[in-house]
Protein backbone atom coordinates (compact mmCIF):
# COMPACT_ATOMS: atom_id res chain seq x y z
CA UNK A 1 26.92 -9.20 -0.08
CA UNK A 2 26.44 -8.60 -4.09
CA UNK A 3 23.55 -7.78 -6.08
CA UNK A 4 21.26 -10.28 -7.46
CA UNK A 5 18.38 -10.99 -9.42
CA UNK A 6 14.42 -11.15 -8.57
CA UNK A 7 14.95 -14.51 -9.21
CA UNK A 8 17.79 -15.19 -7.02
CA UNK A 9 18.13 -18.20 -5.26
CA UNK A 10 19.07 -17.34 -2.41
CA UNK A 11 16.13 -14.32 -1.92
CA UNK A 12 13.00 -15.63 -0.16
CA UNK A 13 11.35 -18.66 -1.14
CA UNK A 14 7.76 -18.01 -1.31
CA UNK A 15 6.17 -18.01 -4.52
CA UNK A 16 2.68 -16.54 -5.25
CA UNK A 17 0.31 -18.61 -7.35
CA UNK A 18 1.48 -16.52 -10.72
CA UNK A 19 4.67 -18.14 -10.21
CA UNK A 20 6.11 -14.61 -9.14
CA UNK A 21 8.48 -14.63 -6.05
CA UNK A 22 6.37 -13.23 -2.96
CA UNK A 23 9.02 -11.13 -0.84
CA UNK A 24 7.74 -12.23 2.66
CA UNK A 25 10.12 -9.87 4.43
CA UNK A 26 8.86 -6.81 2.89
CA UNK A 27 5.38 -7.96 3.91
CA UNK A 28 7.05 -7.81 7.82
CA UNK A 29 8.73 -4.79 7.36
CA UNK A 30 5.32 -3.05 5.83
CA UNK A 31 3.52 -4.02 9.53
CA UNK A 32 6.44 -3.18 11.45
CA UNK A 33 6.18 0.75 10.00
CA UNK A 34 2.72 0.57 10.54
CA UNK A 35 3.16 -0.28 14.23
CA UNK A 36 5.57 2.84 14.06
CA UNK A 37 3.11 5.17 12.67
CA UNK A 38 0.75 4.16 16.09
CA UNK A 39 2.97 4.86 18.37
CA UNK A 40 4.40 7.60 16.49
CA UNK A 41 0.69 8.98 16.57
CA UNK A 42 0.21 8.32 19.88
CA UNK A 43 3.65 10.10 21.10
CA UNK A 44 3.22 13.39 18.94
CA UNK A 45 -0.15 14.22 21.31
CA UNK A 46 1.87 13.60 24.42
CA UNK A 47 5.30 15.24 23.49
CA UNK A 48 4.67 18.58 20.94
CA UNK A 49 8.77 19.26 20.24
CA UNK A 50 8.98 16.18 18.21
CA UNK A 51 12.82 16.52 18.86
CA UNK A 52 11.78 14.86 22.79
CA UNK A 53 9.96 12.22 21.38
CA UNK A 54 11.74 8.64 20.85
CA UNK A 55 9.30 8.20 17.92
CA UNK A 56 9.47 11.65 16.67
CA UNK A 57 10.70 10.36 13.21
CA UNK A 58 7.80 7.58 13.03
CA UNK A 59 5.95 9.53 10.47
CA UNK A 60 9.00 8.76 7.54
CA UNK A 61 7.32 5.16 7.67
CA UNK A 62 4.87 6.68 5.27
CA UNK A 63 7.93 7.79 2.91
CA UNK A 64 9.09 3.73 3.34
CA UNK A 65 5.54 3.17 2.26
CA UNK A 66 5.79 4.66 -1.05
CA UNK A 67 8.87 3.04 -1.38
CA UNK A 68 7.50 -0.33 -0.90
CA UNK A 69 4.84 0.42 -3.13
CA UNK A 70 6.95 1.69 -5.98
CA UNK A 71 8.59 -1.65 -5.60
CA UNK A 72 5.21 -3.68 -5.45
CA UNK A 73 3.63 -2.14 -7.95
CA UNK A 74 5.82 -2.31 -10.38
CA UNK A 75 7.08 -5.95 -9.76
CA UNK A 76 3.63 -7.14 -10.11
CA UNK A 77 2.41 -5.17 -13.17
CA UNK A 78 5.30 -3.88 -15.21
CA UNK A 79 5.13 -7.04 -17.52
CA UNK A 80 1.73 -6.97 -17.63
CA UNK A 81 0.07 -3.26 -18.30
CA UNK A 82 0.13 -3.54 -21.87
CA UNK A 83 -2.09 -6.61 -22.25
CA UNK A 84 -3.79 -5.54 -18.51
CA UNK A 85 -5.52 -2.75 -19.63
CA UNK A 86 -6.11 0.76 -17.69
CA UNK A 87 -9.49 -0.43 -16.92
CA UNK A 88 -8.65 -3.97 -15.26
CA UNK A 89 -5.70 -2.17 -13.47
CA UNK A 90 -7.57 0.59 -11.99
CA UNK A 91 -10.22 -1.50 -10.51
CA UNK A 92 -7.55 -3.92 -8.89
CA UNK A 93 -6.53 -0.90 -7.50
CA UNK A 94 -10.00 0.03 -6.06
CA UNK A 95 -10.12 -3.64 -5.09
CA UNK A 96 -7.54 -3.55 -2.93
CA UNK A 97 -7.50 -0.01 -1.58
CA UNK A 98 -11.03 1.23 -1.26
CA UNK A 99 -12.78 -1.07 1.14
CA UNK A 100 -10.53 0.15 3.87
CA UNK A 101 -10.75 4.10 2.78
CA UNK A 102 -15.20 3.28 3.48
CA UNK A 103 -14.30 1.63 6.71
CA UNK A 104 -11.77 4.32 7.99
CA UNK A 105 -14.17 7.10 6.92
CA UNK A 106 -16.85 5.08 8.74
CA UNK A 107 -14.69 4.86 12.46
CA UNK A 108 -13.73 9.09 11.61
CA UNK A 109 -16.91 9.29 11.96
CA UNK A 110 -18.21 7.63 14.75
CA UNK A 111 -15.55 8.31 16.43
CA UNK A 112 -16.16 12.03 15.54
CA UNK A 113 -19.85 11.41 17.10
CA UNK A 114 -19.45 9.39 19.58
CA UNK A 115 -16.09 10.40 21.31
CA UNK A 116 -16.99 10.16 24.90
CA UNK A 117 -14.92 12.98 26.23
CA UNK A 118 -15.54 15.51 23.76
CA UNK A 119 -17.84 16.15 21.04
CA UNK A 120 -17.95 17.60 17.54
CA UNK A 121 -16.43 20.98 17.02
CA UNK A 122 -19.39 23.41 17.16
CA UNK A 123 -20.62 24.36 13.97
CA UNK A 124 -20.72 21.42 12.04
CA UNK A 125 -24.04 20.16 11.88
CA UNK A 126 -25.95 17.56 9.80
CA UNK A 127 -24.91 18.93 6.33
CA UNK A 128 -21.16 20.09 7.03
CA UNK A 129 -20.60 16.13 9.02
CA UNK A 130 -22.35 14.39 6.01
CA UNK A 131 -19.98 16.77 3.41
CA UNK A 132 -16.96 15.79 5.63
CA UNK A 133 -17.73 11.87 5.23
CA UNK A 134 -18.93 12.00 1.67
CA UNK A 135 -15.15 13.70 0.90
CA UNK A 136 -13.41 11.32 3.07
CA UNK A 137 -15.19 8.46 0.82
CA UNK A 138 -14.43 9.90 -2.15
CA UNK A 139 -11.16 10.67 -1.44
CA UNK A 140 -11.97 14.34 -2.13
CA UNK A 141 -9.36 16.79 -0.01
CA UNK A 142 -11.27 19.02 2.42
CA UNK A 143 -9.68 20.71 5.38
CA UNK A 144 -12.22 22.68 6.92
CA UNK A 145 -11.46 21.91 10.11
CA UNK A 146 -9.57 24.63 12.28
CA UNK A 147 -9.71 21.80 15.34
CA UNK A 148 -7.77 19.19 13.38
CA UNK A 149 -4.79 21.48 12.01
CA UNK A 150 -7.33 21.29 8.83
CA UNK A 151 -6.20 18.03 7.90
CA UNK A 152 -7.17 17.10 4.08
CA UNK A 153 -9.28 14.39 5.43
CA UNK A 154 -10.42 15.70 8.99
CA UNK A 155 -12.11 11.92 9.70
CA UNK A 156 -9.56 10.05 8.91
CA UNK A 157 -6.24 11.96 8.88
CA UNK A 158 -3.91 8.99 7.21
CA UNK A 159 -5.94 8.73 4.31
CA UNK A 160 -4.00 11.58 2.88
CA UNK A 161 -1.16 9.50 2.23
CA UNK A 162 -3.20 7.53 0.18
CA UNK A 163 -5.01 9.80 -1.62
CA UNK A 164 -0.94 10.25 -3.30
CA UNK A 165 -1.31 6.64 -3.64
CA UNK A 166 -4.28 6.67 -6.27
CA UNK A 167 -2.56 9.78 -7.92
CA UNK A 168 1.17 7.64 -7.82
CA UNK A 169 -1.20 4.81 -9.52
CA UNK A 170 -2.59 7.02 -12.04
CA UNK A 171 0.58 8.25 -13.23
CA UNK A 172 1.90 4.47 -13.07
CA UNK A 173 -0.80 3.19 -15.54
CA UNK A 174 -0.45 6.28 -17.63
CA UNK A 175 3.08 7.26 -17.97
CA UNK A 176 5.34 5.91 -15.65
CA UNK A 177 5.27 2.34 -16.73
CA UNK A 178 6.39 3.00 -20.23
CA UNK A 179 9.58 4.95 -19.67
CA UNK A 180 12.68 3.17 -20.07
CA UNK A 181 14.65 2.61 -16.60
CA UNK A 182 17.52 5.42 -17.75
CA UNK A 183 14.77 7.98 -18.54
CA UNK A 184 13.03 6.79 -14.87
CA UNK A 185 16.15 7.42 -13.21
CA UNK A 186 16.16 11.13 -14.87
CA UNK A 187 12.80 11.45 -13.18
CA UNK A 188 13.78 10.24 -9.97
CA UNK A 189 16.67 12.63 -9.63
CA UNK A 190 14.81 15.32 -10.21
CA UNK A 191 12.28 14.38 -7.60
CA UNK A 192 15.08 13.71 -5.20
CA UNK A 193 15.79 17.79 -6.06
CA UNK A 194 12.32 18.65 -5.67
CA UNK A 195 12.20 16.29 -1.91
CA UNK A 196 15.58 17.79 -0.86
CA UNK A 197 14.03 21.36 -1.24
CA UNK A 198 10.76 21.11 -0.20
CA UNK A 199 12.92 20.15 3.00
CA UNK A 200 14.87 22.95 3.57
CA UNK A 201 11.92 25.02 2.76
CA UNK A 202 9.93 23.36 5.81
CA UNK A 203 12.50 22.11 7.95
CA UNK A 204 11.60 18.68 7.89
CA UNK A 205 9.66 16.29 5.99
CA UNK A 206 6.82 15.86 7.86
CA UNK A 207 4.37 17.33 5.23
CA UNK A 208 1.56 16.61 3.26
CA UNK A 209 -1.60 16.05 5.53
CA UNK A 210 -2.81 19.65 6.03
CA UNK A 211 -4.00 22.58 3.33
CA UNK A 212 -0.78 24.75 4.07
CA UNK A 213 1.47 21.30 3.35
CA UNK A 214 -0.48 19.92 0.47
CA UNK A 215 2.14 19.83 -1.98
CA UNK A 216 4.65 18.57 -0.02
CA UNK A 217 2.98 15.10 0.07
CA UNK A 218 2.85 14.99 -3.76
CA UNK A 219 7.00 15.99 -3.00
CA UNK A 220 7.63 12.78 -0.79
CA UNK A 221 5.74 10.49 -2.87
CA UNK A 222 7.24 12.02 -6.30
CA UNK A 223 10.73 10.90 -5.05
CA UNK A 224 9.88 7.69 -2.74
CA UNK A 225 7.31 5.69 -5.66
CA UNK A 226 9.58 6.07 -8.12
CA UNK A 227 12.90 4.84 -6.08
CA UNK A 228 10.55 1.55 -5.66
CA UNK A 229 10.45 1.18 -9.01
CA UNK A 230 13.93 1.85 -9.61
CA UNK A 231 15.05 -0.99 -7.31
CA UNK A 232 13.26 -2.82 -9.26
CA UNK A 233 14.14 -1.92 -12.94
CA UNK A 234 17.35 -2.28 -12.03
CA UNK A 235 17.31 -5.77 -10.05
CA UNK A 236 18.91 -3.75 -6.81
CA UNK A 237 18.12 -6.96 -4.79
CA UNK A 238 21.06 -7.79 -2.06
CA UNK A 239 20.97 -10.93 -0.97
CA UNK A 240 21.99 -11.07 2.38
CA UNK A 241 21.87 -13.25 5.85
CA UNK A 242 20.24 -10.59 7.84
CA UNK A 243 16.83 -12.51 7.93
CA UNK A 244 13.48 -10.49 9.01
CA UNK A 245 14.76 -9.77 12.49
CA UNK A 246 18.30 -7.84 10.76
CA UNK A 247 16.14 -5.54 8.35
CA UNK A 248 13.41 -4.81 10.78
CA UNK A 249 16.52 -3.74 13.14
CA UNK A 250 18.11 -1.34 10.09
CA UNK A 251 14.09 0.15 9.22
CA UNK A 252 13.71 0.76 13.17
CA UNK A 253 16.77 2.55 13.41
CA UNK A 254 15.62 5.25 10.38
CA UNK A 255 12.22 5.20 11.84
CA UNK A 256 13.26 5.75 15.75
CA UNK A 257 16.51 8.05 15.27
CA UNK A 258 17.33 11.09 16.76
CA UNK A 259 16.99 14.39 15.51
CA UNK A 260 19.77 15.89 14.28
CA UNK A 261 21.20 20.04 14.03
CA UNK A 262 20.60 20.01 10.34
CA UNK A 263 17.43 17.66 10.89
CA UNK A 264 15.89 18.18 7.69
CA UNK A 265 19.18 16.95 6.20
CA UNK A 266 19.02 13.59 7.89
CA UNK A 267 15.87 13.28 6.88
CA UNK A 268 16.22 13.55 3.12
CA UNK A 269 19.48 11.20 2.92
CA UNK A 270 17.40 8.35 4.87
CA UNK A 271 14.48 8.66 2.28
CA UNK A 272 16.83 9.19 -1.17
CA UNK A 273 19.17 6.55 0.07
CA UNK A 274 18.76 4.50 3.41
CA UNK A 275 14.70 3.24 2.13
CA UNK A 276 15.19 2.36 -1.12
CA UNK A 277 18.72 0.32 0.43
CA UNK A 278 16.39 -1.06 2.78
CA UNK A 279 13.45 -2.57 -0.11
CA UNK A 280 16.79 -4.19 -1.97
CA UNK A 281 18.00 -5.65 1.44
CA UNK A 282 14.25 -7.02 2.64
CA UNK A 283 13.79 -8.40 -0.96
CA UNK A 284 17.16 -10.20 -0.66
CA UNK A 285 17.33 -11.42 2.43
CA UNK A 286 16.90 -14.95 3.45
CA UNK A 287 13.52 -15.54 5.41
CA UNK A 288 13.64 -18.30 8.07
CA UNK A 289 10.57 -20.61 7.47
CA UNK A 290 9.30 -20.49 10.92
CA UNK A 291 8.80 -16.48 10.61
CA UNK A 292 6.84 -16.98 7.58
CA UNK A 293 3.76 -16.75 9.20
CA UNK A 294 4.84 -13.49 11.23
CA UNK A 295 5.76 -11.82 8.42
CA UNK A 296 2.36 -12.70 6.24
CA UNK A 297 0.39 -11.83 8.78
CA UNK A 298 2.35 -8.53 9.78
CA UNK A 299 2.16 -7.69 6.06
CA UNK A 300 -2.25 -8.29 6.23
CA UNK A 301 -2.96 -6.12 9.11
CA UNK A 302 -0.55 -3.18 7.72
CA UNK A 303 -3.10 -1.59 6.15
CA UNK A 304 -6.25 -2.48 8.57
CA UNK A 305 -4.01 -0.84 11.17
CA UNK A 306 -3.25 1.96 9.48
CA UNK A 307 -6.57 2.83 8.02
CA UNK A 308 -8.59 2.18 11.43
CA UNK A 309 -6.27 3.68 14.46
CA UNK A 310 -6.74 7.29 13.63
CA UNK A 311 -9.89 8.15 15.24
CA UNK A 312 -8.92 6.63 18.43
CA UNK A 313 -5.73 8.89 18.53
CA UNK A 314 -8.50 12.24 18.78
CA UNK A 315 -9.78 10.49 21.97
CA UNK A 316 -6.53 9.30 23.46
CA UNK A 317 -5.54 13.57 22.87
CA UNK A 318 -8.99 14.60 24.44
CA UNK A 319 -8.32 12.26 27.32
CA UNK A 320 -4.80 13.77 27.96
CA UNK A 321 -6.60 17.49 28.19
CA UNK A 322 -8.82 16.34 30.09
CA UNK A 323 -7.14 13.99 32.87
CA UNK A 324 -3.63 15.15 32.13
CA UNK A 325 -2.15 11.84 33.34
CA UNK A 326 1.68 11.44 34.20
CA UNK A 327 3.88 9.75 32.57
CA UNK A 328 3.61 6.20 34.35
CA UNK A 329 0.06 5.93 33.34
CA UNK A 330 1.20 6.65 30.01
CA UNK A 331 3.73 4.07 30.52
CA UNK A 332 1.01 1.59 30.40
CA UNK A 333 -2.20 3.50 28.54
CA UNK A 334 -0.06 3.92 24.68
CA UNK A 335 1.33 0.08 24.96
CA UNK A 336 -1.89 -1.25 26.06
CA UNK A 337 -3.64 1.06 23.40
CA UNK A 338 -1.70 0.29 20.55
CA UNK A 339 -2.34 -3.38 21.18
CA UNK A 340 -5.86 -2.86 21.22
CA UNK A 341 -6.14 -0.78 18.07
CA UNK A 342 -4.23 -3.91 16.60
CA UNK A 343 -6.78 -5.60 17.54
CA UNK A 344 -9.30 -3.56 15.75
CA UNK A 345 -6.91 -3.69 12.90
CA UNK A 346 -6.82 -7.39 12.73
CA UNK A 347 -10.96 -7.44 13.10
CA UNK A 348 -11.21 -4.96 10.11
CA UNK A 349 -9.12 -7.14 8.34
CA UNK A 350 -11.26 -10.65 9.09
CA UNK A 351 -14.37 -9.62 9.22
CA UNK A 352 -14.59 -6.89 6.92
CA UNK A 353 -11.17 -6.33 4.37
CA UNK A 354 -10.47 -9.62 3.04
CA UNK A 355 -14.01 -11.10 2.66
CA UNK A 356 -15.52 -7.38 0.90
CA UNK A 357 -11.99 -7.89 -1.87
CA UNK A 358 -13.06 -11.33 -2.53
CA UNK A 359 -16.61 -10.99 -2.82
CA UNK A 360 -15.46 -7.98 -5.57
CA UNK A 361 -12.29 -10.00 -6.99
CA UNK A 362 -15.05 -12.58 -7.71
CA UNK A 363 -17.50 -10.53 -8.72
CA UNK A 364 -15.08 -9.18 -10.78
CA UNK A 365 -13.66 -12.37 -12.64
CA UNK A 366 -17.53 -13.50 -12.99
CA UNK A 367 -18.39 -10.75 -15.31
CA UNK A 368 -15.51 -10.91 -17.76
């Protein structure tokens, strides 16, 4: 293998309609994580000592997330901020993101209501429920629940990661896309510093969705965003014959591996070095034209999946205290789960992502 260009040849073949290269893989890869971050969800309520769970390491999909979007973002808009604008950028940002934080705060909270097997936590009445989903749409950290391990966003856990998103965007529009790619790298190795102790300090990387692991989120996506947009910067693309089915092979076997005696070790090196490998190899690889589809399609519902799944996960826990089932009815309930919250996923994303970000990209493009 050497390293090649964005433009290479030989990296996949889909263009989008700006004439930019579309990287179909990555699109896979980005709904094979999410799949990970299900099960991963769904395994952490069943087995506690994440160190007996096969998916106990699902939840460094989100640190391949920031990757990814380090790459994304600044593929698509690093020739473009200066004539772009703040303004325009932000609300392509809001575009894209937002409809999916109002539909995942909408689901925490029916799901909140409406659980069947248990309902709200007493104490929270009319005015604390409507503060809860008023933060959650706003994106507005407020762990207040002792239930929930005070999650930043009790009614829709995940959207902590991307409440670092908007901040990594911020700091992309305002700083980040001006510094040369030398000074960038500077930055990055002092975030990879800042990752590798926050680390130690905890043990693991796991943080960043409670109050008492705020911090650590900003720690993760510091280091991760910025690696995206060094592979970029620098052209790190590796063209390669591994195809969709090779890559998705290497990103299972960071997501799905064992832990380790110096655990939090492992961690870091996979995030500082195997993730940002693994957005050079996706980008390079050759794509085989009937898994072009797949990959589009595993790219769309990424973000559906992850956005909508949470609030089921509170009812598949209350349903273990309850019945405590054994572990052949789990055998079947968390496969046959996760393929129906896809299936939510993929409805959010028909009926209710893509048609609200067209209806606003045109609504958008009308009034300029």
């Amino acid at each position: 293998m050497e390293t090649g260009t964005m433009t290479a040849g030989r990296a996949q073949p889909l263009a989008v309609a700006s004439g930019k290269q579309h990287f179909a893989i990555l699109d896979g890869l980005r709904g094979i994580a999410a799949i990970v971050v299900v099960i991963f969800h769904f395994m952490e309520v069943v087995f506690t000592d994440y160190s007996k769970n096969f998916a106990g390491h699902g939840f460094l999909a989100v640190d391949f997330f920031f990757c990814l979007s380090g790459f994304v973002i600044a593929y698509a808009y690093d020739d473009r901020m200066a004539t772009l604008g703040l303004r325009d950028f932000f609300r392509a940002r809001l575009i894209r993101l937002h409809p999916l934080v109002v539909l995942g705060a909408v689901l925490g909270l029916l799901t909140f209501l409406l659980d069947p097997l248990m309902g709200p936590p007493a104490g929270y009445g009319f005015g604390k429920t409507a503060l809860l989903f008023a933060t959650t749409l706003l994106m507005i950290p407020f762990p207040i629940i002792a239930e929930r391990y005070f999650n930043l966003f009790c009614l829709n856990a995940p959207a902590w990661s991307l409440f670092w998103e908007y901040i990594a965007n911020i700091f992309y529009a305002l700083i980040l896309w001006r510094l040369r790619r030398n000074v960038l790298l500077i930055v990055a190795l002092a975030a990879a510093v800042i990752l590798g102790f926050t680390a130690y300090r905890a043990g693991n990387l796991m943080g960043g969705w409670s109050k008492d692991s705020f911090w650590d989120g900003g720690a993760r996506l510091f280091y991760s965003f910025t690696a995206g947009m060094l592979v970029y910067r620098f052209r790190l693309i590796i063209p390669n014959r591994l195809g969709f089915p090779g890559v998705t092979l290497l990103l299972l076997a960071g997501l799905l591996m064992p832990y380790f005696p110096l655990n939090w070790l492992a961690e870091v090196l996979v995030v500082v070095f195997y993730f940002p490998l693994l957005v050079a190899l996706g980008a390079g690889a050759r794509l085989v034209p009937t898994l072009e589809k797949p990959c589009s399609f595993s790219g769309k519902l990424s973000y559906p999946l992850y956005m909508t799944h949470y609030g089921f996960i509170w009812i598949f826990a209350h349903y273990l205290e309850q019945y405590k089932p054994d572990m052949s009815t789990l055998a079947v309930v968390i496969p046959v789960s996760t393929l129906v919250l896809i299936g939510i996923g993929w409805l959010a994303m028909v009926a209710y992502d893509q048609p609200v970000r067209n209806y606003l990209s045109r609504h958008r493009r009308n009034k300029k």
